[in-house]
N, C-alpha and C. Protein backbone atom coordinates (compact mmCIF):
# COMPACT_ATOMS: atom_id res chain seq x y z
N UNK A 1 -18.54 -3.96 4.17
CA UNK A 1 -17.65 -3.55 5.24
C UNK A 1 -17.75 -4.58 6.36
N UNK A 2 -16.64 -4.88 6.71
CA UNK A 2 -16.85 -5.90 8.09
C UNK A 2 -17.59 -5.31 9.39
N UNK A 3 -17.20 -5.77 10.40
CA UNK A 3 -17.58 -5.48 11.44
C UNK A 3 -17.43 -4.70 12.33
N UNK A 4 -17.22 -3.56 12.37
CA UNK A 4 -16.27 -2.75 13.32
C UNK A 4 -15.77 -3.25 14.54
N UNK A 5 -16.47 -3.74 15.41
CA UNK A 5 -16.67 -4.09 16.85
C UNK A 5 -15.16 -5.22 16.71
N UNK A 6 -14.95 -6.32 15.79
CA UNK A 6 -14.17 -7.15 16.16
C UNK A 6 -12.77 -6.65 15.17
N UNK A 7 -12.90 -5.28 14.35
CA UNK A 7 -11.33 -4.85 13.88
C UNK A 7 -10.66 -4.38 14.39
N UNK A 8 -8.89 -4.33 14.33
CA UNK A 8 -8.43 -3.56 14.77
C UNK A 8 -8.30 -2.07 14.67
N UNK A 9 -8.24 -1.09 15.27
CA UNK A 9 -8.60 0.28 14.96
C UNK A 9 -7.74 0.62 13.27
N UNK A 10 -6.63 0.23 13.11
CA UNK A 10 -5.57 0.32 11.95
C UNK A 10 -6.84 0.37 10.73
N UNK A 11 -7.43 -1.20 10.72
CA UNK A 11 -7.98 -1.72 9.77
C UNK A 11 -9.46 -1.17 9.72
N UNK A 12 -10.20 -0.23 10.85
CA UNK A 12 -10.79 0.49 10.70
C UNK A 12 -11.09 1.48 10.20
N UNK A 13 -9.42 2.52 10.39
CA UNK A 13 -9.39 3.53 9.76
C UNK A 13 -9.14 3.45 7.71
N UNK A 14 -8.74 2.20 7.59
CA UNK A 14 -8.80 2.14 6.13
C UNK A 14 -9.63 1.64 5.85
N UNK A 15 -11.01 1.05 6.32
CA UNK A 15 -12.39 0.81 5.89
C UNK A 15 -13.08 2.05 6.06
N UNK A 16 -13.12 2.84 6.64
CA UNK A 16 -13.15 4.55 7.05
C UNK A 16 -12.93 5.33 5.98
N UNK A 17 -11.78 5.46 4.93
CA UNK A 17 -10.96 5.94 4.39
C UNK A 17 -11.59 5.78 2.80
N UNK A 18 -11.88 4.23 2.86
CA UNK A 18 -12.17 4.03 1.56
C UNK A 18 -13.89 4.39 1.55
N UNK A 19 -14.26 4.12 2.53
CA UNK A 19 -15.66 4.65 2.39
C UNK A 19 -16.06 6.12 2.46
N UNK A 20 -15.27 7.03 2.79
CA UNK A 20 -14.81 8.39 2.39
C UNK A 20 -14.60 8.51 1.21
N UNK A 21 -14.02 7.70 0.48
CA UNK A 21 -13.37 8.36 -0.76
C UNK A 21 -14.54 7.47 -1.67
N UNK A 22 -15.26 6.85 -1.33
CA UNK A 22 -16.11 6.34 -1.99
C UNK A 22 -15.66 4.78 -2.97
N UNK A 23 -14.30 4.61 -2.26
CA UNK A 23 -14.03 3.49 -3.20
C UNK A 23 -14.42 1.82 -2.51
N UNK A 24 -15.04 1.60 -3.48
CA UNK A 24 -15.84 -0.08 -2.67
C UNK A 24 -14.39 -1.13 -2.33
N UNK A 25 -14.00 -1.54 -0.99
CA UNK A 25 -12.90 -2.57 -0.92
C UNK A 25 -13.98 -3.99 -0.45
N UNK A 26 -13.26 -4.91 -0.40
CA UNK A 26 -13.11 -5.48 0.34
C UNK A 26 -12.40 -6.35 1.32
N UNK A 27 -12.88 -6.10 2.82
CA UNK A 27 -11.84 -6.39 3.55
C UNK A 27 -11.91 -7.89 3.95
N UNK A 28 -10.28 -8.35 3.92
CA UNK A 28 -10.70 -10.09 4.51
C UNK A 28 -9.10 -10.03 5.80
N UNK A 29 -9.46 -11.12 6.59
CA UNK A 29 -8.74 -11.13 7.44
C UNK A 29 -8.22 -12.78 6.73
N UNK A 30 -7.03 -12.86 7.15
CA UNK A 30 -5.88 -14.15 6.50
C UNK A 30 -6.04 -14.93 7.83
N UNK A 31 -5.80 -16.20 7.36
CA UNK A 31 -5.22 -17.20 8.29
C UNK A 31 -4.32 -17.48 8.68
N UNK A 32 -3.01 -16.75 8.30
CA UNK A 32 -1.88 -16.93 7.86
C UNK A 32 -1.41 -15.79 7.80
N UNK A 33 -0.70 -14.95 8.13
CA UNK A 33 0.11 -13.96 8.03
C UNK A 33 0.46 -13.63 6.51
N UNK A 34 -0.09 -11.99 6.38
CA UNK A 34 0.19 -11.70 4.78
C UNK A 34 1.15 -10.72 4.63
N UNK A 35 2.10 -10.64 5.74
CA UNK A 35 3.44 -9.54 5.41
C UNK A 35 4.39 -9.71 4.02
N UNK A 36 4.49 -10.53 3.54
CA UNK A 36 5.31 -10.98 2.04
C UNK A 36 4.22 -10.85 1.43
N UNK A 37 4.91 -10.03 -0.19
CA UNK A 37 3.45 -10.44 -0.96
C UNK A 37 3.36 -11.83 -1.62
N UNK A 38 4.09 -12.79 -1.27
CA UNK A 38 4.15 -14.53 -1.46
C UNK A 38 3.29 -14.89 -0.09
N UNK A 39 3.52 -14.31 0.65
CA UNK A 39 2.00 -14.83 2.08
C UNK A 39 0.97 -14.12 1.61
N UNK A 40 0.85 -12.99 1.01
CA UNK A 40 -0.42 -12.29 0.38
C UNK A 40 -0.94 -12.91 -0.21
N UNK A 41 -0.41 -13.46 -1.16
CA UNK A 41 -1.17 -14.21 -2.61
C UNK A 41 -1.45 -15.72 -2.56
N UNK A 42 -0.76 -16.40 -1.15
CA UNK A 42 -1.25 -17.70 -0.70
C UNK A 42 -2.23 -17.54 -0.09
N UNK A 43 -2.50 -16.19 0.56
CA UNK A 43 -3.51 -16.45 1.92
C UNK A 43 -4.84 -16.21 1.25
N UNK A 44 -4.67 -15.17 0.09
CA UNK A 44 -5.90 -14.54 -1.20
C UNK A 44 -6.43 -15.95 -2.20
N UNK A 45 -5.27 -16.46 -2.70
CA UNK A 45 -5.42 -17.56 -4.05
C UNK A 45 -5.17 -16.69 -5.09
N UNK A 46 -3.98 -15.78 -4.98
CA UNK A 46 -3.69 -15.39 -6.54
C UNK A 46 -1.89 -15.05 -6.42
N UNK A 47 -1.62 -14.56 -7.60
CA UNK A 47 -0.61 -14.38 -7.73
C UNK A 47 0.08 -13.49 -6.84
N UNK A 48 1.31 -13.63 -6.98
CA UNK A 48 2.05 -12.14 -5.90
C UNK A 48 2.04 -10.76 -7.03
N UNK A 49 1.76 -10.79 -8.26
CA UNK A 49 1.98 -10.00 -9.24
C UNK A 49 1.14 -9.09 -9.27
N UNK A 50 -0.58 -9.22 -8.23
CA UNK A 50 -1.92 -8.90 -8.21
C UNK A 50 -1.36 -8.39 -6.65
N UNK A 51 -0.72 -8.88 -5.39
CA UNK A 51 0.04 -7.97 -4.69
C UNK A 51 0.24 -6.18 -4.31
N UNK A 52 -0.51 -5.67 -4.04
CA UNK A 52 0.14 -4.39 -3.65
C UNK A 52 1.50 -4.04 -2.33
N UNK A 53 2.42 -4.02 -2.67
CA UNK A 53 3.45 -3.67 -1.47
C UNK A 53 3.38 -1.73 -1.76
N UNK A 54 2.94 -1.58 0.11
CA UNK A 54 3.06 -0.29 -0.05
C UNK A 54 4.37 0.11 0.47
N UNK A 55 5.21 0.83 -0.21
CA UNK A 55 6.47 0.90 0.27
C UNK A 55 7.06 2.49 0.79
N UNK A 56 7.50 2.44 1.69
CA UNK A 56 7.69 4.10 2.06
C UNK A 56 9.14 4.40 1.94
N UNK A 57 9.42 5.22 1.79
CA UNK A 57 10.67 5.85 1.53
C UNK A 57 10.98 6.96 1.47
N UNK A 58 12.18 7.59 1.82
CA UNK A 58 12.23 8.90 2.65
C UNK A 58 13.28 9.71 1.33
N UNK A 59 12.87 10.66 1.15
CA UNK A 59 13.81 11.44 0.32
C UNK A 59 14.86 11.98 1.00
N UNK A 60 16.19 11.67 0.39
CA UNK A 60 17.75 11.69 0.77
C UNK A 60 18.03 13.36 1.34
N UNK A 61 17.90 14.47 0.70
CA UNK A 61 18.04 15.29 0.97
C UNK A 61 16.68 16.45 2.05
N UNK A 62 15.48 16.02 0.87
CA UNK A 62 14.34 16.52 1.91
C UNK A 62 13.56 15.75 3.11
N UNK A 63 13.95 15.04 3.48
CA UNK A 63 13.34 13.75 4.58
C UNK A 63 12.24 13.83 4.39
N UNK A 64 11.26 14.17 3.79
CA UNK A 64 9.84 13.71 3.33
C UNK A 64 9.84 12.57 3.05
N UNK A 65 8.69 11.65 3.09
CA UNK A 65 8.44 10.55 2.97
C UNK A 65 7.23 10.50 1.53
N UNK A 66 7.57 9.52 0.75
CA UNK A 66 6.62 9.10 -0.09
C UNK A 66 6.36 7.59 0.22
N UNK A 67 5.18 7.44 -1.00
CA UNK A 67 4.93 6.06 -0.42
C UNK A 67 4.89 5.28 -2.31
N UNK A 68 5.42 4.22 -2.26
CA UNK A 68 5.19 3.59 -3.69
C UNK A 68 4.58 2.38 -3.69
N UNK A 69 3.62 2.21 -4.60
CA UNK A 69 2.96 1.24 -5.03
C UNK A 69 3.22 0.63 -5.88
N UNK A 70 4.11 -1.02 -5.36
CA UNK A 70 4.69 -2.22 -6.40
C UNK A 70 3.80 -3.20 -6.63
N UNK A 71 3.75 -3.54 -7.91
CA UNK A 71 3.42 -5.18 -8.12
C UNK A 71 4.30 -5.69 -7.00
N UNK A 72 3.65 -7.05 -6.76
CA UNK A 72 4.79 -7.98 -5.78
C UNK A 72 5.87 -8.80 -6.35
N UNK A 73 5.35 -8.65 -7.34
CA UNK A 73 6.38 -9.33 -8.83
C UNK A 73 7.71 -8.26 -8.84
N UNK A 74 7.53 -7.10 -8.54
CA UNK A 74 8.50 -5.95 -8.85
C UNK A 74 9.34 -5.37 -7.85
N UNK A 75 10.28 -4.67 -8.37
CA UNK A 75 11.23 -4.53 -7.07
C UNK A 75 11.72 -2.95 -7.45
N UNK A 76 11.19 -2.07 -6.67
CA UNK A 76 12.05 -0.11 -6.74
C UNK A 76 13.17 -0.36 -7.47
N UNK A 77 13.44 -0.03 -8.64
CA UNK A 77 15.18 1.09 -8.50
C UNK A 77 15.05 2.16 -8.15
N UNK A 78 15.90 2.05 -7.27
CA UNK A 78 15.98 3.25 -6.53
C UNK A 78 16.43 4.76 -7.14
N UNK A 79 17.48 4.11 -8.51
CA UNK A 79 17.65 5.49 -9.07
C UNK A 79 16.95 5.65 -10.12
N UNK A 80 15.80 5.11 -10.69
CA UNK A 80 14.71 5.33 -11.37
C UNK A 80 13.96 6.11 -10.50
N UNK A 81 13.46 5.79 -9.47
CA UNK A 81 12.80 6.56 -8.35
C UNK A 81 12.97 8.13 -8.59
N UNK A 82 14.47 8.41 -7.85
CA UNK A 82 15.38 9.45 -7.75
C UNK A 82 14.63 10.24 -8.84
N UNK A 83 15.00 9.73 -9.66
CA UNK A 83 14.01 10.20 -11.32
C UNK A 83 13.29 11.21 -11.43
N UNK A 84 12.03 10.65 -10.66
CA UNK A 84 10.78 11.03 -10.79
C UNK A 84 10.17 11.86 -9.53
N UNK A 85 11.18 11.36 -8.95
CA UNK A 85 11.12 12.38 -7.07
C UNK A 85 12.03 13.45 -7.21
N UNK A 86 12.91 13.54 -8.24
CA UNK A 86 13.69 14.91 -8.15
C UNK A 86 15.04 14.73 -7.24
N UNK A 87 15.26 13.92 -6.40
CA UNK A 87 16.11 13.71 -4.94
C UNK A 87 16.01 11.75 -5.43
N UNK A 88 17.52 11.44 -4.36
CA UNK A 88 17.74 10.78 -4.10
C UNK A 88 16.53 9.82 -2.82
N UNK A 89 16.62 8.60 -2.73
CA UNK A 89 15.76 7.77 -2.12
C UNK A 89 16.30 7.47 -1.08
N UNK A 90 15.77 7.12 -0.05
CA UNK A 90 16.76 5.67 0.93
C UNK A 90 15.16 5.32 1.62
N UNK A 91 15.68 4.08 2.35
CA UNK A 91 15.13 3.00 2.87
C UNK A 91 15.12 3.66 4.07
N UNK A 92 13.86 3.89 5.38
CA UNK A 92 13.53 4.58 6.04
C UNK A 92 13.53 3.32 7.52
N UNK A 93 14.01 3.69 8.84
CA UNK A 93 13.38 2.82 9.45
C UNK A 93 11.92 2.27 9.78
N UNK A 94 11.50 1.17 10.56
CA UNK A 94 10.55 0.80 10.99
C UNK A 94 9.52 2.30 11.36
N UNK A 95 10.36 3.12 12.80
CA UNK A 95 9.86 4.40 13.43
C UNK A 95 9.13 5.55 12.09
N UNK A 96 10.01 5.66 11.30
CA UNK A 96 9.73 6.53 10.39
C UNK A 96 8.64 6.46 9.46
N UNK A 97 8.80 5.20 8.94
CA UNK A 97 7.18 4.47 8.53
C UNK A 97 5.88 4.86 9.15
N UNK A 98 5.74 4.03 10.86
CA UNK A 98 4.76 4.52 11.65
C UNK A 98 4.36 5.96 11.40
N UNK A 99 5.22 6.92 11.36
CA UNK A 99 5.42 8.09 11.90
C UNK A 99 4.62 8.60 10.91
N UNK A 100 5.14 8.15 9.66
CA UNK A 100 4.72 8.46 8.17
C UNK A 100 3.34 8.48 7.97
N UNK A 101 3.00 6.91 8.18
CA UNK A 101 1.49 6.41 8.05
C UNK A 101 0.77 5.92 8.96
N UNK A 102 1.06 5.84 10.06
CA UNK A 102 0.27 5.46 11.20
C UNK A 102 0.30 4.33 11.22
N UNK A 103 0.57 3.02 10.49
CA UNK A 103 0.95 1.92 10.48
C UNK A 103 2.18 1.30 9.89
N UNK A 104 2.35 0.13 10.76
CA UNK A 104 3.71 -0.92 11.40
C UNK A 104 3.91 -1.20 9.76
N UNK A 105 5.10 -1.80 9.82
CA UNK A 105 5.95 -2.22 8.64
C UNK A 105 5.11 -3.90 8.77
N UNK A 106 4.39 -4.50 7.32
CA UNK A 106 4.19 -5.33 7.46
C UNK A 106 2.88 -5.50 7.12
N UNK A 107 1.95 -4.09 7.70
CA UNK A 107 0.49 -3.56 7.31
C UNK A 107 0.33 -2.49 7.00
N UNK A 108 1.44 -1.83 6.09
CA UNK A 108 0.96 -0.48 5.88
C UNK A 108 -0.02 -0.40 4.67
N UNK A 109 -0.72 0.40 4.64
CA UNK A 109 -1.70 0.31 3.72
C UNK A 109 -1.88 1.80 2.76
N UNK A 110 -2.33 1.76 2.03
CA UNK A 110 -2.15 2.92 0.82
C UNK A 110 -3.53 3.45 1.33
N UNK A 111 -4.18 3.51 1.99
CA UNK A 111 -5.54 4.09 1.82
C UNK A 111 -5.24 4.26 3.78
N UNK A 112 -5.87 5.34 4.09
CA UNK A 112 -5.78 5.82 5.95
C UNK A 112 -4.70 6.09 6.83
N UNK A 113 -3.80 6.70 5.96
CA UNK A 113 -2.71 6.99 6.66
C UNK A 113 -2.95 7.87 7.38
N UNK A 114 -1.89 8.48 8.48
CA UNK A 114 -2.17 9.84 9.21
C UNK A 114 -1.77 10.56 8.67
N UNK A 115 -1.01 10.78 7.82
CA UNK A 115 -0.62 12.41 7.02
C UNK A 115 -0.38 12.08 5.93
N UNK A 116 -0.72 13.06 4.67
CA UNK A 116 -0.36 12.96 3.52
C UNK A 116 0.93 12.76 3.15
N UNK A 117 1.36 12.05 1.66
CA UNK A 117 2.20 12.11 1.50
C UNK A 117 1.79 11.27 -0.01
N UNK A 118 2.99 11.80 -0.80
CA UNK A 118 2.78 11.49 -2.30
C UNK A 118 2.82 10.17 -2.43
N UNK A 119 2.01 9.71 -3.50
CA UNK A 119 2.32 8.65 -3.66
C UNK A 119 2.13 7.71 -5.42
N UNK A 120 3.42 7.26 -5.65
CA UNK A 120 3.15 6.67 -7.18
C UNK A 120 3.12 5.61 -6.95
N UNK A 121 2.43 4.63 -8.41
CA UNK A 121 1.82 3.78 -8.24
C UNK A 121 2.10 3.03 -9.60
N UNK A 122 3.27 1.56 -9.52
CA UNK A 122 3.70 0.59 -10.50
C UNK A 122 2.21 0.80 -11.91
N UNK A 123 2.92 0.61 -12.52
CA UNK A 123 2.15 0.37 -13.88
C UNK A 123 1.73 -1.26 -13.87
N UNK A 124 2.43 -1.23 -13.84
CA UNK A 124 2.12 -2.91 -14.09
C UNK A 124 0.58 -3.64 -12.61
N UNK A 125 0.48 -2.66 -11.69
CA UNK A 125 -0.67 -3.06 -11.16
C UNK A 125 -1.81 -2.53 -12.02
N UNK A 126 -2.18 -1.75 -13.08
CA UNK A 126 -3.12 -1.44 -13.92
C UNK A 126 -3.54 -2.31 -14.65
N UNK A 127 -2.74 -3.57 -14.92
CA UNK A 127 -2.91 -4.96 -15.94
C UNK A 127 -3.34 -5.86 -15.45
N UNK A 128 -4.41 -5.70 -14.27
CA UNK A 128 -5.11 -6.53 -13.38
C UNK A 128 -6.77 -6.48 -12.80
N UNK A 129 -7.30 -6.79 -13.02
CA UNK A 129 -8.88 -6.69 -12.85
C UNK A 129 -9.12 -6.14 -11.63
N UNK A 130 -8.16 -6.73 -10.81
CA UNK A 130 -8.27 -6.91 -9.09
C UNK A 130 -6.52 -6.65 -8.70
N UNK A 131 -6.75 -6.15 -7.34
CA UNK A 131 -5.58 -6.30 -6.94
C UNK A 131 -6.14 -6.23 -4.97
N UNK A 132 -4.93 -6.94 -4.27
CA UNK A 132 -5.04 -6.91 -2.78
C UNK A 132 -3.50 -5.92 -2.15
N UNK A 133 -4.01 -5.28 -1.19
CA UNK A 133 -2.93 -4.68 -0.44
C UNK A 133 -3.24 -4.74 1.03
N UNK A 134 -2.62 -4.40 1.80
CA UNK A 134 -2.46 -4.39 3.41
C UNK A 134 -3.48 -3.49 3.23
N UNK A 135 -4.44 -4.08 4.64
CA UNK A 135 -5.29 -3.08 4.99
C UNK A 135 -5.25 -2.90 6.55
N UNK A 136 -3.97 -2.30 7.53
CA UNK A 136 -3.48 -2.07 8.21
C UNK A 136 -2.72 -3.16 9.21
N UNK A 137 -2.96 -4.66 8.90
CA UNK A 137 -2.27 -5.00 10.23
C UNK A 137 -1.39 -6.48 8.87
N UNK A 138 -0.68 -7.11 9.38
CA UNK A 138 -0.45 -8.13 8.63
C UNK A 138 -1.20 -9.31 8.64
N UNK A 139 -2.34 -9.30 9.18
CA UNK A 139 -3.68 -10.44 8.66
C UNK A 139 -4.74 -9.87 8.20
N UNK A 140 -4.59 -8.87 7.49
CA UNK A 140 -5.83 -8.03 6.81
C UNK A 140 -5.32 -7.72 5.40
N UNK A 141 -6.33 -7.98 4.55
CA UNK A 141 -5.88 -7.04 3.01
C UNK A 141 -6.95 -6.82 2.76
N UNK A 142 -7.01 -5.76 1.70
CA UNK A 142 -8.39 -5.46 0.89
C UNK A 142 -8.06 -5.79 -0.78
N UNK A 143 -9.41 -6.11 -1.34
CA UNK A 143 -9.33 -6.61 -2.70
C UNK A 143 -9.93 -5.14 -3.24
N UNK A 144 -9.33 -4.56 -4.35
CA UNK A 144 -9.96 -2.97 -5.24
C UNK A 144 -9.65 -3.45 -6.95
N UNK A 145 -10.29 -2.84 -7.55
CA UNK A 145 -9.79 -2.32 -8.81
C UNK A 145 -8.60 -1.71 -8.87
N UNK A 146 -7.66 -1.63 -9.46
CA UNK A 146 -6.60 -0.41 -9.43
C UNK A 146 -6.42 0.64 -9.71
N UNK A 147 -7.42 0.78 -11.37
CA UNK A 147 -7.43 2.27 -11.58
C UNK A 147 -8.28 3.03 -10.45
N UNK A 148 -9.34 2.46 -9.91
CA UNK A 148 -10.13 2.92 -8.60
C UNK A 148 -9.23 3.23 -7.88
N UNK A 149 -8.08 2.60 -7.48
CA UNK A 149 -7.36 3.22 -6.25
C UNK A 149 -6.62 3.94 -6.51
N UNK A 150 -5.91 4.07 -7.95
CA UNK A 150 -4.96 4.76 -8.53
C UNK A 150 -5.71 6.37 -8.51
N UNK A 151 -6.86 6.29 -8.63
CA UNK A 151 -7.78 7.48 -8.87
C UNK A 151 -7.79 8.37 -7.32
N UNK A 152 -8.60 7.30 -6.39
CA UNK A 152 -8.96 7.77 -5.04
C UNK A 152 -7.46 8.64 -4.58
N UNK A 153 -6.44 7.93 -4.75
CA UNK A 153 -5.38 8.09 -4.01
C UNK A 153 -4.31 9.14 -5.28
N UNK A 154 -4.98 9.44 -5.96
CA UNK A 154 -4.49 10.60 -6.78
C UNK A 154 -2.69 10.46 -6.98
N UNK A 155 -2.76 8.92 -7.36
CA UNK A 155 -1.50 8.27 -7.31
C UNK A 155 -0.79 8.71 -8.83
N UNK A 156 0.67 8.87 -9.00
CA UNK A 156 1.03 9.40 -10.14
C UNK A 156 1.46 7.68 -10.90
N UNK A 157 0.88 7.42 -12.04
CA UNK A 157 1.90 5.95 -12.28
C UNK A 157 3.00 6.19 -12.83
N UNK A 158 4.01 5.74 -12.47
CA UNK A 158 5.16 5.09 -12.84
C UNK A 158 5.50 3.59 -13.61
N UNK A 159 6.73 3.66 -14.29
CA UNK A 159 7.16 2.44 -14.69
C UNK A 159 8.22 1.78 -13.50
N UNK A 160 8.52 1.02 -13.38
CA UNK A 160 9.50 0.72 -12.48
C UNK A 160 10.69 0.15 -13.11
């Protein structure tokens, strides 16, 4: 675990979170801004495919928010989604995000949000030893296993 004293509170609460749930991360801060998962995987040294984008999205009819977990290689259909959520999808603002998870578009992170909310999780991140995702701000990620996080976070997988 880093340091508390010099993180931002965001990136606290998901070193918090995972050490709650018992899952070992580790956290690194970038040199470079890791909001794209192509700045993720330059700032790490791996592919964008090893990438977690946590993506939120608001159901069309029930405004609940879920959250999905892509390879960076991969991109939502949205009416595959629809699918598996029962309801139609849409793309949520910036506000709604926050609101969702307690963190900014750019660092949202799958692990310390402020309120629950469902969340599935790409298949294709299971075909990876390692994987990195936002760990609350856009110069922070953490490195996990996936089925570990897929587990902690009682994530449903999907195909995309």
């Amino acid at each position: 675990m880093s340091d508390p004293t010099d993180l931002p509170d965001a990136v606290r609460r998901v070193e918090m979170a995972a050490m709650q749930k018992g899952l070992p991360i580790r956290v690194v801060k970038t040199a470079t801004s890791a909001r794209t998962a192509q700045e993720a995987a330059d700032a790490v040294g791996t592919s964008p495919a090893q990438i977690v984008k946590s993506l939120v999205f608001r159901g069309a009819s029930s405004g609940r928010a879920v959250m999905i977990l892509v390879s960076g290689a991969n991109r939502v259909d949205e009416a595959r989604a629809a699918g598996w959520l029962g309801e139609a999808v849409e793309r949520p603002d910036a506000a709604f995000v926050r609101e969702a998870t307690g963190f900014a578009i750019g660092g949202v992170s799958p692990l310390g949000a402020s309120g629950a909310l469902p969340i599935y999780m790409d298949r294709t991140l299971l075909g990876f030893p390692a994987v990195w995702a936002a760990a609350g701000t856009p110069f922070h990620v953490f490195e996990a296993v996936p089925d570990s996080l897929r587990s902690v976070l009682d994530a449903t997988i999907v195909d995309l």
